[in-house]
C-alpha atoms as a PDB file:
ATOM      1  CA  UNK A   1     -29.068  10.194  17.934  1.00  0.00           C
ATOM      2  CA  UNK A   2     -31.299   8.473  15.595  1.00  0.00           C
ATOM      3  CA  UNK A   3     -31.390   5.270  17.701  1.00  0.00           C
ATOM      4  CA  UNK A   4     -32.792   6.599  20.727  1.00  0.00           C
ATOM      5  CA  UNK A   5     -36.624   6.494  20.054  1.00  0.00           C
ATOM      6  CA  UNK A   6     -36.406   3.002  19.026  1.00  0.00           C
ATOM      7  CA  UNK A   7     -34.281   2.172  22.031  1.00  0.00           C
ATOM      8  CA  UNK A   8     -36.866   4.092  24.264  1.00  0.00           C
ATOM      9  CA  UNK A   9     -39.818   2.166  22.166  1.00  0.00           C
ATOM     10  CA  UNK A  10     -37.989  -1.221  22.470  1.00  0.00           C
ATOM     11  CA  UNK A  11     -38.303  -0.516  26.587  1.00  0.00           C
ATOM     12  CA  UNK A  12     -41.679   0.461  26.534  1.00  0.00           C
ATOM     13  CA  UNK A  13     -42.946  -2.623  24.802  1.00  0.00           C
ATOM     14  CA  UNK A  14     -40.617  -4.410  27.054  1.00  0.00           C
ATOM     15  CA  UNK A  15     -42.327  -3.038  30.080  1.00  0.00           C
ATOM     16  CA  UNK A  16     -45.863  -3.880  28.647  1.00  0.00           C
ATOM     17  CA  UNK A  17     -45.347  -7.362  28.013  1.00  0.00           C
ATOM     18  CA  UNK A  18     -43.920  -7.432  31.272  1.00  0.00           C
ATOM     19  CA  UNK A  19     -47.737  -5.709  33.225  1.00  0.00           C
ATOM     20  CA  UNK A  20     -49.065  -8.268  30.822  1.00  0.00           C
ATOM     21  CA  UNK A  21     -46.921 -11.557  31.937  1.00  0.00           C
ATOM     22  CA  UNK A  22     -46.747 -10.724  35.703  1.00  0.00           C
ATOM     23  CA  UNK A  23     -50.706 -11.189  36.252  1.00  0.00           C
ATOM     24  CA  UNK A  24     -50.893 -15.151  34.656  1.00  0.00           C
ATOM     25  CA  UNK A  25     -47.437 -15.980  37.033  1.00  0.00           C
ATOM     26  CA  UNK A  26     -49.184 -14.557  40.284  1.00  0.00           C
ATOM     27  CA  UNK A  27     -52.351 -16.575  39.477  1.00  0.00           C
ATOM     28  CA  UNK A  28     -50.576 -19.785  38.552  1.00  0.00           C
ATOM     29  CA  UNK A  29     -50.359 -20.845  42.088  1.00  0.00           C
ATOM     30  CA  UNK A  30     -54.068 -20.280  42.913  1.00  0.00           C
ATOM     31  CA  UNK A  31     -55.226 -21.962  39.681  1.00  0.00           C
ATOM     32  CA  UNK A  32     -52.770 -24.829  40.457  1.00  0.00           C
ATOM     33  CA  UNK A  33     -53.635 -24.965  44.565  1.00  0.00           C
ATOM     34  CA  UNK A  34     -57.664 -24.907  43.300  1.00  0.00           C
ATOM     35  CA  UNK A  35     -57.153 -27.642  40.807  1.00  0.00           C
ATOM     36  CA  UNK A  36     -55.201 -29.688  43.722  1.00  0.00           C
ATOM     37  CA  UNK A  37     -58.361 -29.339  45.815  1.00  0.00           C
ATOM     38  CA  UNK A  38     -60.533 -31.343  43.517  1.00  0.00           C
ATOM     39  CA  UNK A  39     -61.832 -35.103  44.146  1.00  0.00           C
ATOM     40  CA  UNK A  40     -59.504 -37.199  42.777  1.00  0.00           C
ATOM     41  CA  UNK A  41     -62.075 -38.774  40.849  1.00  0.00           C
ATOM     42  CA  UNK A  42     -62.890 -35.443  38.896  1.00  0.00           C
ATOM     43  CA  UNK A  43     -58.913 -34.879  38.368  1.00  0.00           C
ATOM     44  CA  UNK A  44     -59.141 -38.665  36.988  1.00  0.00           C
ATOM     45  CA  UNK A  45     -61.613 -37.830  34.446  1.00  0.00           C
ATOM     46  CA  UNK A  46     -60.138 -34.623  33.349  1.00  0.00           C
ATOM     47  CA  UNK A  47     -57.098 -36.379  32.404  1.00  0.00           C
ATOM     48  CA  UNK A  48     -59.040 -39.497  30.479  1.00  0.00           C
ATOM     49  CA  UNK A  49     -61.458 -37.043  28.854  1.00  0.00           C
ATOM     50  CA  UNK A  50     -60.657 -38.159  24.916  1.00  0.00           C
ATOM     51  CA  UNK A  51     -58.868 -35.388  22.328  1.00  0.00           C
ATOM     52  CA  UNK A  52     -61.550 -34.996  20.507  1.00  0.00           C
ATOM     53  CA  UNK A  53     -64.098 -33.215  22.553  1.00  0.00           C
ATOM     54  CA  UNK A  54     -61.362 -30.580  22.869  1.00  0.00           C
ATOM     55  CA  UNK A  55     -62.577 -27.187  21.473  1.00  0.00           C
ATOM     56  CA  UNK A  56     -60.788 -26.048  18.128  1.00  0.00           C
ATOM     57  CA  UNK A  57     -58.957 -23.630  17.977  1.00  0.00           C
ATOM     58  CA  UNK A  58     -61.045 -20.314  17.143  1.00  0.00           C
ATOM     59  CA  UNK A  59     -64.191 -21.893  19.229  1.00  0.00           C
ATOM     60  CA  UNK A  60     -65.651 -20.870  22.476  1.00  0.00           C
ATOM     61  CA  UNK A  61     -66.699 -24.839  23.256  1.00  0.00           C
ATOM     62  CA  UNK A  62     -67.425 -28.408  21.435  1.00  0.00           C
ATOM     63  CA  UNK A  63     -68.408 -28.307  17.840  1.00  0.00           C
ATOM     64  CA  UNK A  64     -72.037 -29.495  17.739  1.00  0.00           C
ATOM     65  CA  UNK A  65     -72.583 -32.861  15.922  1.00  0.00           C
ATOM     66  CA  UNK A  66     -74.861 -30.995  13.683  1.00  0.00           C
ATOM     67  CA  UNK A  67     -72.570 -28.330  12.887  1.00  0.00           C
ATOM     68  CA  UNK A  68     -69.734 -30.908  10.946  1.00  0.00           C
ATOM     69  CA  UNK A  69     -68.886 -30.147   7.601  1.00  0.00           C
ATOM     70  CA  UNK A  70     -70.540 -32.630   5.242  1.00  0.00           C
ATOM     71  CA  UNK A  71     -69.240 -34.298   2.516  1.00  0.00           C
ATOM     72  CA  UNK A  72     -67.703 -32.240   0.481  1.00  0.00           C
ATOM     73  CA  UNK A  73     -68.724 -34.050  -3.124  1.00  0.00           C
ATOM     74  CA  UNK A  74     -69.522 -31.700  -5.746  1.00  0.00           C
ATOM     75  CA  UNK A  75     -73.017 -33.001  -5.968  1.00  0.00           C
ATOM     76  CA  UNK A  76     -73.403 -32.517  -2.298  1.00  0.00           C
ATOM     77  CA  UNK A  77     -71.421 -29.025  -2.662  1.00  0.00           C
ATOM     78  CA  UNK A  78     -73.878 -28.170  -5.308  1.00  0.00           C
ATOM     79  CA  UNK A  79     -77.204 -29.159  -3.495  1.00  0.00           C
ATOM     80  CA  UNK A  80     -75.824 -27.176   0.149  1.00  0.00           C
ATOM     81  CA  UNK A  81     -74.682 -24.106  -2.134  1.00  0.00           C
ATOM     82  CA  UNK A  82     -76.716 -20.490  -2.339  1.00  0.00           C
ATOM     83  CA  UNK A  83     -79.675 -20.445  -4.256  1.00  0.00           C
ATOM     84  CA  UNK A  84     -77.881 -17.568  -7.108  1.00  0.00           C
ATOM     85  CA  UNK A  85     -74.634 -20.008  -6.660  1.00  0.00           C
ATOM     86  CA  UNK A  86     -77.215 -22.621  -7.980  1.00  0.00           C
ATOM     87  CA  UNK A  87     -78.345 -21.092 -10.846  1.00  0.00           C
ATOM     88  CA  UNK A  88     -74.546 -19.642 -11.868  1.00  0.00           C
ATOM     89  CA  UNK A  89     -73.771 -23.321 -11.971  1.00  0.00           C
ATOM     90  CA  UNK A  90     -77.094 -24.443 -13.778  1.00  0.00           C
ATOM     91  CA  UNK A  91     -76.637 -22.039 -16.421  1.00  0.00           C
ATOM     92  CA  UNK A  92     -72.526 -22.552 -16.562  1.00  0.00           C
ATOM     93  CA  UNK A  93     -73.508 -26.321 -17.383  1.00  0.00           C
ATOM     94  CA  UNK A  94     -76.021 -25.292 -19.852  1.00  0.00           C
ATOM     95  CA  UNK A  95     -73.140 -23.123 -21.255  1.00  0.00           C
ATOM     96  CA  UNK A  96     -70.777 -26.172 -21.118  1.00  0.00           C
ATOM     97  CA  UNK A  97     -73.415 -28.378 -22.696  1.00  0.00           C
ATOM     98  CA  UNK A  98     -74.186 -25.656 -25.307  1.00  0.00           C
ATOM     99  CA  UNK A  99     -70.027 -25.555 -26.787  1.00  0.00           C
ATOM    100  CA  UNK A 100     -70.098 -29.401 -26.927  1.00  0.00           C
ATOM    101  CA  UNK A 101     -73.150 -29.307 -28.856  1.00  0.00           C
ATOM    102  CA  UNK A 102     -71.920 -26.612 -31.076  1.00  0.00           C
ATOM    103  CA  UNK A 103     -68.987 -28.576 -31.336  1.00  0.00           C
ATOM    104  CA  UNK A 104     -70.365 -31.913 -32.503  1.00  0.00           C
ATOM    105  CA  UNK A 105     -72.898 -30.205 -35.489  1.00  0.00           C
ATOM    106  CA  UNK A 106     -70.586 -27.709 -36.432  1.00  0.00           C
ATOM    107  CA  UNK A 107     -67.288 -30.439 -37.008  1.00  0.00           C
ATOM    108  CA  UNK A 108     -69.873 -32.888 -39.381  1.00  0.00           C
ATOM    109  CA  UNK A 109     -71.399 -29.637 -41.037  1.00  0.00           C
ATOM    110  CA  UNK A 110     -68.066 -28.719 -42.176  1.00  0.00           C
ATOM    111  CA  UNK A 111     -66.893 -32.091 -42.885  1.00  0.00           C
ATOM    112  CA  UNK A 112     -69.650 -32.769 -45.257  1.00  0.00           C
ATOM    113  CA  UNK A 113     -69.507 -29.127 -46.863  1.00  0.00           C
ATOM    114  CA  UNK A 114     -65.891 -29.736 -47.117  1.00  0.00           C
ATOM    115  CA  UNK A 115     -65.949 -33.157 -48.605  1.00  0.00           C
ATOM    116  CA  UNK A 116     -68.955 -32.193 -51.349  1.00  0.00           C
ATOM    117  CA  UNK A 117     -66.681 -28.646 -52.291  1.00  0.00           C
ATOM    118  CA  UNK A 118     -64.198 -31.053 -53.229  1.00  0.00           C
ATOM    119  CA  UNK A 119     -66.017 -33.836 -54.694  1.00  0.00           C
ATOM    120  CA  UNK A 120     -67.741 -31.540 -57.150  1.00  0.00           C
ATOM    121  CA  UNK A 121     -64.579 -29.566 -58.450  1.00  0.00           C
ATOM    122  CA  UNK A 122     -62.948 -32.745 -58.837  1.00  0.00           C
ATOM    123  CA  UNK A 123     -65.649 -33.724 -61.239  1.00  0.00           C
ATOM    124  CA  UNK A 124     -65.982 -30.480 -63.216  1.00  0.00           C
ATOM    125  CA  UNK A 125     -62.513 -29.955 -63.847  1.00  0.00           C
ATOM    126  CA  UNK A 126     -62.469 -31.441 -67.208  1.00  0.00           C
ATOM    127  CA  UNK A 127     -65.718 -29.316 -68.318  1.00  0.00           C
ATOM    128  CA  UNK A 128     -65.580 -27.198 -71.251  1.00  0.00           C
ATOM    129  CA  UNK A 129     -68.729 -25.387 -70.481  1.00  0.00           C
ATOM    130  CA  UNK A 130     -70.789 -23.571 -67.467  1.00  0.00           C
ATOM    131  CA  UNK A 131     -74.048 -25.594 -69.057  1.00  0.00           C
ATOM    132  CA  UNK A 132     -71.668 -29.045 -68.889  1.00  0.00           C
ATOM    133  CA  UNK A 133     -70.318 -28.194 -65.282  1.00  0.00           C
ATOM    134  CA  UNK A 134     -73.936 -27.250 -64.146  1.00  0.00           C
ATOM    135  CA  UNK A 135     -75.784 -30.981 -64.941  1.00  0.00           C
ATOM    136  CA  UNK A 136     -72.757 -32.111 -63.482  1.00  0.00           C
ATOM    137  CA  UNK A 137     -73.086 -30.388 -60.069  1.00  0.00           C
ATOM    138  CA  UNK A 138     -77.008 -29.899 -60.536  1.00  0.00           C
ATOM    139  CA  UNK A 139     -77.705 -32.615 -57.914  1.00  0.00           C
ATOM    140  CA  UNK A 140     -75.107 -30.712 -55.379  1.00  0.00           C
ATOM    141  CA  UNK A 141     -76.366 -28.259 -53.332  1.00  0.00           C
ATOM    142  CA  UNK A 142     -73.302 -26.460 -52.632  1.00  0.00           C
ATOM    143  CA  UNK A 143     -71.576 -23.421 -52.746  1.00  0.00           C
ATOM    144  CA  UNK A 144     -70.204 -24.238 -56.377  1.00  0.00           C
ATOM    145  CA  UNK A 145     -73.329 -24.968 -57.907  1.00  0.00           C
ATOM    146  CA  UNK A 146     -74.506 -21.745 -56.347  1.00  0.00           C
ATOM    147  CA  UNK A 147     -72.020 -19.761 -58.571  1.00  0.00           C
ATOM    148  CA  UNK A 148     -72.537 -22.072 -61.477  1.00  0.00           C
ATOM    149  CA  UNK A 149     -76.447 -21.331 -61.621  1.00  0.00           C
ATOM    150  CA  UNK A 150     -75.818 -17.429 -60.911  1.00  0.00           C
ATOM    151  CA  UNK A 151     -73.351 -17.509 -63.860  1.00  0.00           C
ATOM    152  CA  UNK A 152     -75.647 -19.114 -66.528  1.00  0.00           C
ATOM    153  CA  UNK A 153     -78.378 -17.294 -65.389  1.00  0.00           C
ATOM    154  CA  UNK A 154     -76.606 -14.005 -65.739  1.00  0.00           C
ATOM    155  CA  UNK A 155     -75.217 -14.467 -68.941  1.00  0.00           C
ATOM    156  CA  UNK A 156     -78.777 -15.516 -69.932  1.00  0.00           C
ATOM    157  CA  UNK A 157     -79.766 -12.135 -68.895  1.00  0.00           C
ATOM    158  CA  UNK A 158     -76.820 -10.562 -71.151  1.00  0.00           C
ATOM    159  CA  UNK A 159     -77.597 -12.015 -74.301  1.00  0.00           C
ATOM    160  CA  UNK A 160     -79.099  -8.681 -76.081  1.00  0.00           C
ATOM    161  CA  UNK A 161     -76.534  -6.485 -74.773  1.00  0.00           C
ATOM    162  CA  UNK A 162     -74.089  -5.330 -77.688  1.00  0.00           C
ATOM    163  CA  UNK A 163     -70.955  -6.285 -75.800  1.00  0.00           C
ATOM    164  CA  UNK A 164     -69.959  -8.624 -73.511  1.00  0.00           C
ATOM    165  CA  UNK A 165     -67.287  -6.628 -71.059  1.00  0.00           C
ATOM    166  CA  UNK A 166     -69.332  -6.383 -67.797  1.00  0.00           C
ATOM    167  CA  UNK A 167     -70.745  -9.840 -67.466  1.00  0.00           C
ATOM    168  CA  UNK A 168     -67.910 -10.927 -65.725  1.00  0.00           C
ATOM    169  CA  UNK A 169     -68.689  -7.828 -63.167  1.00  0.00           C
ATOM    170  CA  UNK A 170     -71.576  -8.774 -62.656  1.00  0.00           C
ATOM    171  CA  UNK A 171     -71.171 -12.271 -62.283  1.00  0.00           C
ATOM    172  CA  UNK A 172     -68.323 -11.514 -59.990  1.00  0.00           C
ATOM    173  CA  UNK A 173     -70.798  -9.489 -57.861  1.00  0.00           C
ATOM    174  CA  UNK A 174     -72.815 -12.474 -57.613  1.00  0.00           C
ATOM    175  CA  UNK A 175     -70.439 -14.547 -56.605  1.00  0.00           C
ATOM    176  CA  UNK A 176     -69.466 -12.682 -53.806  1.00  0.00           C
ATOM    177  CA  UNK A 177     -72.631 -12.672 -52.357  1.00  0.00           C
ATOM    178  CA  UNK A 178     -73.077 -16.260 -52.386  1.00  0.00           C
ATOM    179  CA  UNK A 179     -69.788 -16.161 -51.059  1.00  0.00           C
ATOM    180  CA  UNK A 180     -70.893 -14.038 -48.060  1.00  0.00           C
ATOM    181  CA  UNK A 181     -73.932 -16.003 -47.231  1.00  0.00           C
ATOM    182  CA  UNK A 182     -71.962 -19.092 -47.620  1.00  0.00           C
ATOM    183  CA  UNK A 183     -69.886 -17.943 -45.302  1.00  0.00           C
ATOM    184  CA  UNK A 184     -72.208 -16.194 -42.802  1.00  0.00           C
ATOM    185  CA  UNK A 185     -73.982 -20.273 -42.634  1.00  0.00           C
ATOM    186  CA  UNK A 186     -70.607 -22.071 -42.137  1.00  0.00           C
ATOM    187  CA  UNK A 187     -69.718 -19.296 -39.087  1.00  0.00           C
ATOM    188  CA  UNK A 188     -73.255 -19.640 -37.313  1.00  0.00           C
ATOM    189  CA  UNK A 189     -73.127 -20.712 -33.659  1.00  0.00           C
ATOM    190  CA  UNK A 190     -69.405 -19.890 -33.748  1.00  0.00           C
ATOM    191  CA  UNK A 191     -70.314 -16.655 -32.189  1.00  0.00           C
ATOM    192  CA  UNK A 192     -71.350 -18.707 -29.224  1.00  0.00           C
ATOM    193  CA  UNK A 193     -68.700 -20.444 -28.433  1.00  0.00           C
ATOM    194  CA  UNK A 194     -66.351 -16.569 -28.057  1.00  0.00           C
ATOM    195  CA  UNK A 195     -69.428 -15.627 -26.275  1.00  0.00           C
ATOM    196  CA  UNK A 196     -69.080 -18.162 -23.656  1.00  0.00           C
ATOM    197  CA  UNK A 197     -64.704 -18.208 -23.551  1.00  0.00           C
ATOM    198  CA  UNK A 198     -64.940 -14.902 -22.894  1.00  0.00           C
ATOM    199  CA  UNK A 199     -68.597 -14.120 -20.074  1.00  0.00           C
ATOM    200  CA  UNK A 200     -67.978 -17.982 -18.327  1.00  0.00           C
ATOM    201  CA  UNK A 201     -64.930 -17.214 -15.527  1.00  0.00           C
ATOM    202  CA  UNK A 202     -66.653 -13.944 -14.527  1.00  0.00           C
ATOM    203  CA  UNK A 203     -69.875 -15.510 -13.838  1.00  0.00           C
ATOM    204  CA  UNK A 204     -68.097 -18.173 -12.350  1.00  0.00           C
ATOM    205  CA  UNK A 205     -66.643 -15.608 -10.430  1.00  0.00           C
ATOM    206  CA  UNK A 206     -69.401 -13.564  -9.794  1.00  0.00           C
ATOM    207  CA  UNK A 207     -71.024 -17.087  -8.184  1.00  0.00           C
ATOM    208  CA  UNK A 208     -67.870 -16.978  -5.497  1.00  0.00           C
ATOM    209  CA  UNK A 209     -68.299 -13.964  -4.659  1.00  0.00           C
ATOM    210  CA  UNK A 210     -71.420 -14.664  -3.553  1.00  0.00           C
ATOM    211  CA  UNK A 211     -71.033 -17.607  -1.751  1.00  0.00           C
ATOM    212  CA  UNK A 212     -67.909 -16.101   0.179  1.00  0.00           C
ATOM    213  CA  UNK A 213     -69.873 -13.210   0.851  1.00  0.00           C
ATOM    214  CA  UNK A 214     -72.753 -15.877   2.307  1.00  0.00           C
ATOM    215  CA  UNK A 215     -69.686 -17.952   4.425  1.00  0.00           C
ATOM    216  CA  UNK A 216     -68.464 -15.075   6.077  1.00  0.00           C
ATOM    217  CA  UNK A 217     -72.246 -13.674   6.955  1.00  0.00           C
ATOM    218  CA  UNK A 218     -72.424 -17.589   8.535  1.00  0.00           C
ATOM    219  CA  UNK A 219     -69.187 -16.956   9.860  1.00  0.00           C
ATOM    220  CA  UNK A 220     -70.967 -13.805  11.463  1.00  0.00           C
ATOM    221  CA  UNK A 221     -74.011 -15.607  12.992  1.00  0.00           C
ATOM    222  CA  UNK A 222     -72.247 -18.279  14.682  1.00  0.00           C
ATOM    223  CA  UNK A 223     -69.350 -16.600  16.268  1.00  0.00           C
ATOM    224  CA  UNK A 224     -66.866 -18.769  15.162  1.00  0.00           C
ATOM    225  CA  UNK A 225     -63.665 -19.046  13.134  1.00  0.00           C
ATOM    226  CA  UNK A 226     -63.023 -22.832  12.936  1.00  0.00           C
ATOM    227  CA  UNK A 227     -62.033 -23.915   9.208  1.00  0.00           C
ATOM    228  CA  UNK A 228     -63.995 -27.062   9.872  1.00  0.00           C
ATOM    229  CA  UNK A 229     -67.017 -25.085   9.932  1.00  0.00           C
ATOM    230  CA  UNK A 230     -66.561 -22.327   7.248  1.00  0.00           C
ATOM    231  CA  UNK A 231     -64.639 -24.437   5.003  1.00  0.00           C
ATOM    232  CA  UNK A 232     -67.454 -26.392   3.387  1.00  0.00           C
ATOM    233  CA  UNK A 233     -69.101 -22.965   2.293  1.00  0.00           C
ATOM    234  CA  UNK A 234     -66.370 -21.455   0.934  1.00  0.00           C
ATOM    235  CA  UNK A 235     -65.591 -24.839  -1.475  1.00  0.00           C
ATOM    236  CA  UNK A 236     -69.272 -24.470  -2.597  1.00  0.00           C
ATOM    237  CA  UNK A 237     -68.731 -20.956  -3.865  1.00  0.00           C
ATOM    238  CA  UNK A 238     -64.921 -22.244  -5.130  1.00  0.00           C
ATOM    239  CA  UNK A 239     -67.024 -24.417  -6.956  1.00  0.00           C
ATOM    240  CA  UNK A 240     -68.250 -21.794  -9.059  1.00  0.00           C
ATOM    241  CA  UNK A 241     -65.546 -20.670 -10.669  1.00  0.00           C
ATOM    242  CA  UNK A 242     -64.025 -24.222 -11.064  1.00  0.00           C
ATOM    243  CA  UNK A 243     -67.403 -24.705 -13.580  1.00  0.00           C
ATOM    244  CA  UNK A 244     -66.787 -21.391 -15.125  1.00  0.00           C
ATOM    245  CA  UNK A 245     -63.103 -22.799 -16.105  1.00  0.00           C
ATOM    246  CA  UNK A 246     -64.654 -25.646 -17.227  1.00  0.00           C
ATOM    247  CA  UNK A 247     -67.126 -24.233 -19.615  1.00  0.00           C
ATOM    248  CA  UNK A 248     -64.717 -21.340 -21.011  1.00  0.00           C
ATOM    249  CA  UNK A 249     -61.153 -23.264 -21.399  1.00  0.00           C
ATOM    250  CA  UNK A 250     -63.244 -26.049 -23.990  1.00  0.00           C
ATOM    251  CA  UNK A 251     -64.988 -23.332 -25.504  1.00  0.00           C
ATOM    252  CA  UNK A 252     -62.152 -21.075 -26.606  1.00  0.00           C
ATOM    253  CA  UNK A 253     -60.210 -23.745 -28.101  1.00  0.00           C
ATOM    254  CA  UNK A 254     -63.391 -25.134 -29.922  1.00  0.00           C
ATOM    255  CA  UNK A 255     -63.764 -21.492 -31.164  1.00  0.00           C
ATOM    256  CA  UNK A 256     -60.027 -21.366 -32.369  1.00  0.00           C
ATOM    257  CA  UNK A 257     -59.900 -24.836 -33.598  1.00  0.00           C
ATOM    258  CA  UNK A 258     -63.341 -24.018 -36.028  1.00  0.00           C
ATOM    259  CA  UNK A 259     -61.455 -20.301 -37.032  1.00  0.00           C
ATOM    260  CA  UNK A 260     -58.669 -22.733 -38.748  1.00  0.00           C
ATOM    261  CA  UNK A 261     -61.024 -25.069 -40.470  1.00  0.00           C
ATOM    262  CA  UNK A 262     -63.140 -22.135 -41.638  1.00  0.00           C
ATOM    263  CA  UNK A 263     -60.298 -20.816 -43.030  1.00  0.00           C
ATOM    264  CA  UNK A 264     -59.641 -24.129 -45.063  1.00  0.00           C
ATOM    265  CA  UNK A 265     -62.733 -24.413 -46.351  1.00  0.00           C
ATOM    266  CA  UNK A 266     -62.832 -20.848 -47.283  1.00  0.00           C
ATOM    267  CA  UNK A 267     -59.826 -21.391 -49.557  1.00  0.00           C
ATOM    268  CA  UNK A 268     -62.146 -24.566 -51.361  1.00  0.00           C
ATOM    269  CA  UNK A 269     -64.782 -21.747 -52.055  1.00  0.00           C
ATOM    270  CA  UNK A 270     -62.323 -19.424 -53.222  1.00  0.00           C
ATOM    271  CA  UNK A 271     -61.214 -22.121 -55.647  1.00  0.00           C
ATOM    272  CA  UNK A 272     -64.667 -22.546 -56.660  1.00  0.00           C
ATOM    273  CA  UNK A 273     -64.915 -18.830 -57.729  1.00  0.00           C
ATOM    274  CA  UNK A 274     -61.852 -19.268 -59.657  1.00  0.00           C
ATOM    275  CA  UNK A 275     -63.719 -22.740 -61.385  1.00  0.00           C
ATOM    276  CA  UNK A 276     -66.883 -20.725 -62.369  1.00  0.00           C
ATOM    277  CA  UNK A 277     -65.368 -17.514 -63.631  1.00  0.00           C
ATOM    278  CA  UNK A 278     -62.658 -19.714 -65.608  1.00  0.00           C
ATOM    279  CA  UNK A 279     -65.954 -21.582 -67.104  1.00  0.00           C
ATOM    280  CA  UNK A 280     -67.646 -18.097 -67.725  1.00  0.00           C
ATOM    281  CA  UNK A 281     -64.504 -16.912 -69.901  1.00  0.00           C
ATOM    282  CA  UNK A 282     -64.797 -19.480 -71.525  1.00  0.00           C
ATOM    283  CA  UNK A 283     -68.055 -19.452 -72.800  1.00  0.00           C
ATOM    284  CA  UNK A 284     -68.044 -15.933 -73.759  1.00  0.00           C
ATOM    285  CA  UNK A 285     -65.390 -16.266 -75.882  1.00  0.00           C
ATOM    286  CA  UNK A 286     -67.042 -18.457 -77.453  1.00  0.00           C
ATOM    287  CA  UNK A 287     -69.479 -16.295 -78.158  1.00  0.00           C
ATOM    288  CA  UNK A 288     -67.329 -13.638 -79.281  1.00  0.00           C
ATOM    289  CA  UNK A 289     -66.015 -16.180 -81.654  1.00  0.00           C
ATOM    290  CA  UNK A 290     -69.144 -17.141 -82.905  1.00  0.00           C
ATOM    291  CA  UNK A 291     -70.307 -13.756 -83.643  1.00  0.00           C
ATOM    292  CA  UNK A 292     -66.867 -12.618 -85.013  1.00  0.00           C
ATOM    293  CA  UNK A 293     -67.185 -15.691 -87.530  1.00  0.00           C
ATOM    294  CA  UNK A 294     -71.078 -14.214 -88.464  1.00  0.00           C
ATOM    295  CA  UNK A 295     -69.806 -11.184 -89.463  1.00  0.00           C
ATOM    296  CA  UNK A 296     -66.791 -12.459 -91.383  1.00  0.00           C
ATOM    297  CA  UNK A 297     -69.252 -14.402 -93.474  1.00  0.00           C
ATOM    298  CA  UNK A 298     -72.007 -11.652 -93.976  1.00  0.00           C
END
């Protein structure tokens, strides 16, 4: 019981396809008996008439010289493309250039910040003193002499006090901001870089969709569906998002690449912290010696 409807549909369409084939058969023999009573010269050139001044498929006639796709370089791409697909590209470039840039300053700043870290706690590691470390480092202008200067200059400032306990607060508050600063110079442009990984495919995107949008309006005007004709507009808005790639896939890895040296050189300011505190200790306990050997002689 359940087959019947799609029995009785199956001979329905059958029928239709049949109205719609029996018209072409009856006119076969006119179409055939009218070409037969054309000049033979006429049949002649019908048959020598070359390939390729046959229509395309999806075209009402000839494709006009003028109408060819051109070459489809990405410099010509660019130059045919959209006025808005221009400037995505323009400013996805400028993006591109932008993370190489960033790239190139930001891998010799931290190379040289890195190599002077190390150079100058190599050299202090054998002073007794904060005032010995700092003529060491004095011509360094690093992160470590930073600290070194805060701490002599704070324990200048704690020389009245009757005890001794919160220099090393205090000092230790000082180093931190250094710290942060320090830090806040080594990460600048970085933001960049995530900035650009994560806005460049959707503009890139955002630039094809425009261009599509344009193809299929030109599609539109001239009436016709041949891939020879649409296809060089719809590679110049492809385009787009192949720049977008471009600019994002370099610029996320530069922006992971600089979170792991950051990191490293992060750990060669932490041991600097640990240098100038250890110095700091020292030196007050000095102090506390010297004053504890005053009082034993008054």
């Amino acid at each position: 019981m359940t087959q019947l409807p799609f029995r009785n549909l199956y001979g329905a369409v059958f029928i239709l396809a049949a109205f719609w084939l029996v018209p072409p058969l009856h006119a076969q023999p006119a179409q055939v008996q009218a070409q037969q009573a054309q000049p033979a010269e006429v049949q002649a050139q019908q048959v020598e008439a070359p390939v390729s001044e046959a229509a395309p498929i999806g075209t009402t006639g000839p494709i006009e010289p003028g109408a060819l796709p051109h070459e489809l370089s990405p410099w010509s791409m660019f130059l045919a493309a959209d006025i808005v697909v221009k400037v995505v590209m323009v400013g996805l470039a400028f993006a591109s250039l932008v993370t190489w840039t960033v790239f190139i300053a930001k891998s010799v700043e931290l190379a040289h910040e890195r190599y002077r870290l190390g150079r100058s706690l190599a050299r202090i590691r054998e002073a007794p003193t904060l005032a010995e470390a700092q003529l060491i480092v004095s011509r360094e202008n690093n992160v470590l002499s930073a600290m070194l200067a805060a701490a002599i200059h704070e324990a200048k400032l704690s020389v009245g006090l009757s005890s001794d306990s919160g220099i090393k607060e205090r000092a230790a508050s000082r180093f931190a901001e250094i710290t942060r600063a320090n830090i806040r110079a080594v990460r600048r442009g970085t933001g960049l870089l995530a900035t650009i990984g994560a806005t460049a495919p959707f503009v890139g995107l955002f630039g094809t969709v425009w261009g599509i949008m344009n193809s299929f309006i030109g599609i539109s005007k001239s009436q016709t569906t041949n891939l020879a004709v649409v296809a060089p507009g719809i590679a110049e808005a492809l385009l787009a998002t192949a720049i977008g790639l471009v600019a994002a896939i370099p610029a996320v890895i530069i922006y992971n690449h600089f979170s792991r040296l950051t990191k490293a050189y992060l750990d060669l300011v932490a041991r600097a912290t640990g240098a100038a505190t250890r110095l700091l200790s020292r030196d007050l306990d000095r102090r506390y010696d010297s004053r504890a050997a005053v009082r034993a002689a008054e």
